[in-house]
C-alpha atoms as a PDB file:
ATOM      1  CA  UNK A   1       0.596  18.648  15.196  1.00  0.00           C
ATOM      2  CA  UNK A   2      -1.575  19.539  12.294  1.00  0.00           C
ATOM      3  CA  UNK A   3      -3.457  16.545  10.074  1.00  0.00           C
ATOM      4  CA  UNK A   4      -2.511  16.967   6.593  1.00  0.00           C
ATOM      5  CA  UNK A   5      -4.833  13.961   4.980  1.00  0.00           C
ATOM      6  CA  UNK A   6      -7.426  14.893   3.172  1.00  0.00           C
ATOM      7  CA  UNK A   7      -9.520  11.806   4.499  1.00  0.00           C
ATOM      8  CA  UNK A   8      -9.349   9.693   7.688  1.00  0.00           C
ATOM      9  CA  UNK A   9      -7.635   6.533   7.692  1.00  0.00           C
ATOM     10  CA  UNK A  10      -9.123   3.138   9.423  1.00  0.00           C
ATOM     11  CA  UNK A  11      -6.823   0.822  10.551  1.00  0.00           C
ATOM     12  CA  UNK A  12      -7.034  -2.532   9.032  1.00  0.00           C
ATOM     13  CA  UNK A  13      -3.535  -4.470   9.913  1.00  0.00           C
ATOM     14  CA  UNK A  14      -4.494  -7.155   7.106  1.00  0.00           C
ATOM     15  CA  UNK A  15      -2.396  -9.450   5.005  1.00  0.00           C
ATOM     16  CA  UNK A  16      -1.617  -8.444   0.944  1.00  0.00           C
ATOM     17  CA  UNK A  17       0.823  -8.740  -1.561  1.00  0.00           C
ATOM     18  CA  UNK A  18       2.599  -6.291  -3.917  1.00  0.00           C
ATOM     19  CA  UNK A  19       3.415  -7.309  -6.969  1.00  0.00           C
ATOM     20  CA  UNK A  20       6.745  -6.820  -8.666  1.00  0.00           C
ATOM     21  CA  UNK A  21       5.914  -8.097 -12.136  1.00  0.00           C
ATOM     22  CA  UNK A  22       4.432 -11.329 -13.018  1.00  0.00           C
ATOM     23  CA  UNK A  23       6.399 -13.677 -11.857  1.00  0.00           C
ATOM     24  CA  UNK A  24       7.390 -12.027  -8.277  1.00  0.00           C
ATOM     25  CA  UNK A  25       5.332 -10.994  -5.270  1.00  0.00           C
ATOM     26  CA  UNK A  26       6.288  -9.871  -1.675  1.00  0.00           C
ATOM     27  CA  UNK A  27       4.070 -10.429   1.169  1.00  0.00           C
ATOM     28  CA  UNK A  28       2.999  -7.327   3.068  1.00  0.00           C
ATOM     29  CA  UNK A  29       0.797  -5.350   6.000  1.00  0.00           C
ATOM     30  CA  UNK A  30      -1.580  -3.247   5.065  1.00  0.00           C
ATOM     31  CA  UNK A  31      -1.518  -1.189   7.956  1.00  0.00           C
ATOM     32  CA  UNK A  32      -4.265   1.646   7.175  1.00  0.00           C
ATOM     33  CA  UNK A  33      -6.573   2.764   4.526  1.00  0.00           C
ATOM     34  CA  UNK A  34      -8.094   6.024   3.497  1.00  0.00           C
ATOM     35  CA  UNK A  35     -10.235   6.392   0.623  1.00  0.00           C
ATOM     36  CA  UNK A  36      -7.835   7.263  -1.754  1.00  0.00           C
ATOM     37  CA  UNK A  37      -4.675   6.137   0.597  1.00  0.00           C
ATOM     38  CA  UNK A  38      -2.864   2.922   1.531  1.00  0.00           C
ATOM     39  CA  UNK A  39      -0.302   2.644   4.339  1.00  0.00           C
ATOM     40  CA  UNK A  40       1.863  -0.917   3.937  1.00  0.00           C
ATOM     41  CA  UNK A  41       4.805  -1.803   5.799  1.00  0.00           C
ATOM     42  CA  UNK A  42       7.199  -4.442   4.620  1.00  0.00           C
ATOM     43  CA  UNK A  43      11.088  -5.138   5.484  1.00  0.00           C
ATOM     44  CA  UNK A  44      11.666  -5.015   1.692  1.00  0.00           C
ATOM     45  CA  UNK A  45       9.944  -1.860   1.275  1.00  0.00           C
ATOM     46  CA  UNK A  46      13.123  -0.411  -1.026  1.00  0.00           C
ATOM     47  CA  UNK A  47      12.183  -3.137  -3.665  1.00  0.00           C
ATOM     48  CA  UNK A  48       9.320  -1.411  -4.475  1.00  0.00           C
ATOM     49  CA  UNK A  49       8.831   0.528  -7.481  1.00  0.00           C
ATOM     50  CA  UNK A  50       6.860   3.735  -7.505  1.00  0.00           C
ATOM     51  CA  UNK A  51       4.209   2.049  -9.691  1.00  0.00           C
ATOM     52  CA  UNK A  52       3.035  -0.754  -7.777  1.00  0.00           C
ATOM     53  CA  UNK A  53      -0.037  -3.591  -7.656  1.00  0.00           C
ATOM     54  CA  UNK A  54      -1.461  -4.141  -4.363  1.00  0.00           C
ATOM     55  CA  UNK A  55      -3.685  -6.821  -3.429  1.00  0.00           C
ATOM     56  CA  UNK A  56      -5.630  -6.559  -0.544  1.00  0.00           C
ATOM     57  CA  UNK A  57      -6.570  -9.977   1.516  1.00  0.00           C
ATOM     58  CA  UNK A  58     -10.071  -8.852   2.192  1.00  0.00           C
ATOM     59  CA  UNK A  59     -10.717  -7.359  -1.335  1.00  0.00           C
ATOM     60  CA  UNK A  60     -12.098  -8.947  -4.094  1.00  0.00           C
ATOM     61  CA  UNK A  61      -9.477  -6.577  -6.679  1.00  0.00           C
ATOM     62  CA  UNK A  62      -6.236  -5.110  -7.498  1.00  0.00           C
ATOM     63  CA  UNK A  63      -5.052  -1.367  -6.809  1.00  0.00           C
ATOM     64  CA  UNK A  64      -2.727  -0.108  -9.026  1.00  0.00           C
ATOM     65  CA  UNK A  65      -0.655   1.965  -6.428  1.00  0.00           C
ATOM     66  CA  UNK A  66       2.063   4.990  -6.989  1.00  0.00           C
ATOM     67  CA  UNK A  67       4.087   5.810  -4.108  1.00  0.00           C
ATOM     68  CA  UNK A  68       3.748   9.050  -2.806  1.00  0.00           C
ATOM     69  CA  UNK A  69       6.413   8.805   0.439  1.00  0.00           C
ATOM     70  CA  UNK A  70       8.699   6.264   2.249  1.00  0.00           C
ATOM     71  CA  UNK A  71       9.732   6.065   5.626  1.00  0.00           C
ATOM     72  CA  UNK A  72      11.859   3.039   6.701  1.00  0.00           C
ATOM     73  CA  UNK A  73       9.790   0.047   6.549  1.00  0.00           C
ATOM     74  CA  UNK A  74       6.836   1.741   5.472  1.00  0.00           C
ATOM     75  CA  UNK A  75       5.345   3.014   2.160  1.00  0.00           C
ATOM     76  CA  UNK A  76       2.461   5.379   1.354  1.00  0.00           C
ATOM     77  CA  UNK A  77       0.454   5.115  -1.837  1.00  0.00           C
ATOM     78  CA  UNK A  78      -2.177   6.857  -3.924  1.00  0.00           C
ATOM     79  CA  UNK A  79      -4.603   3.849  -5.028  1.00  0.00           C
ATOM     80  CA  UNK A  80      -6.542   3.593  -7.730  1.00  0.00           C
ATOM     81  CA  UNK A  81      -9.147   0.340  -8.603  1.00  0.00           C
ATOM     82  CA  UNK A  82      -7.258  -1.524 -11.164  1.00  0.00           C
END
C-alpha cells in the first residue's frame, strides 16, 4: 500500500470537543495528529460541518478545522491555529 500523507501522524487517543456553534459542542477522540492533520472519531461524525472548531484536551488553543474526508465514524481535517 503506498503512504499518501505528506507528514507522519503520532497517535494521541486524547479527549476534545468540536464545536457546532456557540451554544453546542460534541465530545470527541482525537485519534492522530500530523502537523497539518487531525484524525477524530465520533458516533455523530455526520453532524459535523466542513468548517469545524476543534479543541484539543492537551492544547492550550482552538483549530479551526475543514474536513477533507469521512469514513464512518471518523473524520479527517486540515487544521489551522485559530
Amino acid at each position: 500500500m503506498n503512504e499518501r500523507r505528506a507528514a507522519s501522524r503520532t497517535r494521541l487517543d486524547v479527549p476534545g470537543r468540536i464545536c457546532l456553534d456557540e451554544h453546542r459542542s460534541l465530545s470527541c477522540l482525537v485519534y492522530d495528529r500530523s502537523e497539518g492533520g487531525v484524525r477524530v472519531t465520533l458516533p455523530e461524525a455526520e453532524l459535523i460541518p466542513e468548517t469545524f472548531l476543534l479543541e484539543i484536551a492537551q492544547a492550550t488553543t482552538f483549530f479551526v478545522c475543514r474536513t477533507m474526508w469521512r469514513k464512518g465514524e471518523e473524520i479527517g481535517a486540515q487544521m489551522m491555529a485559530a
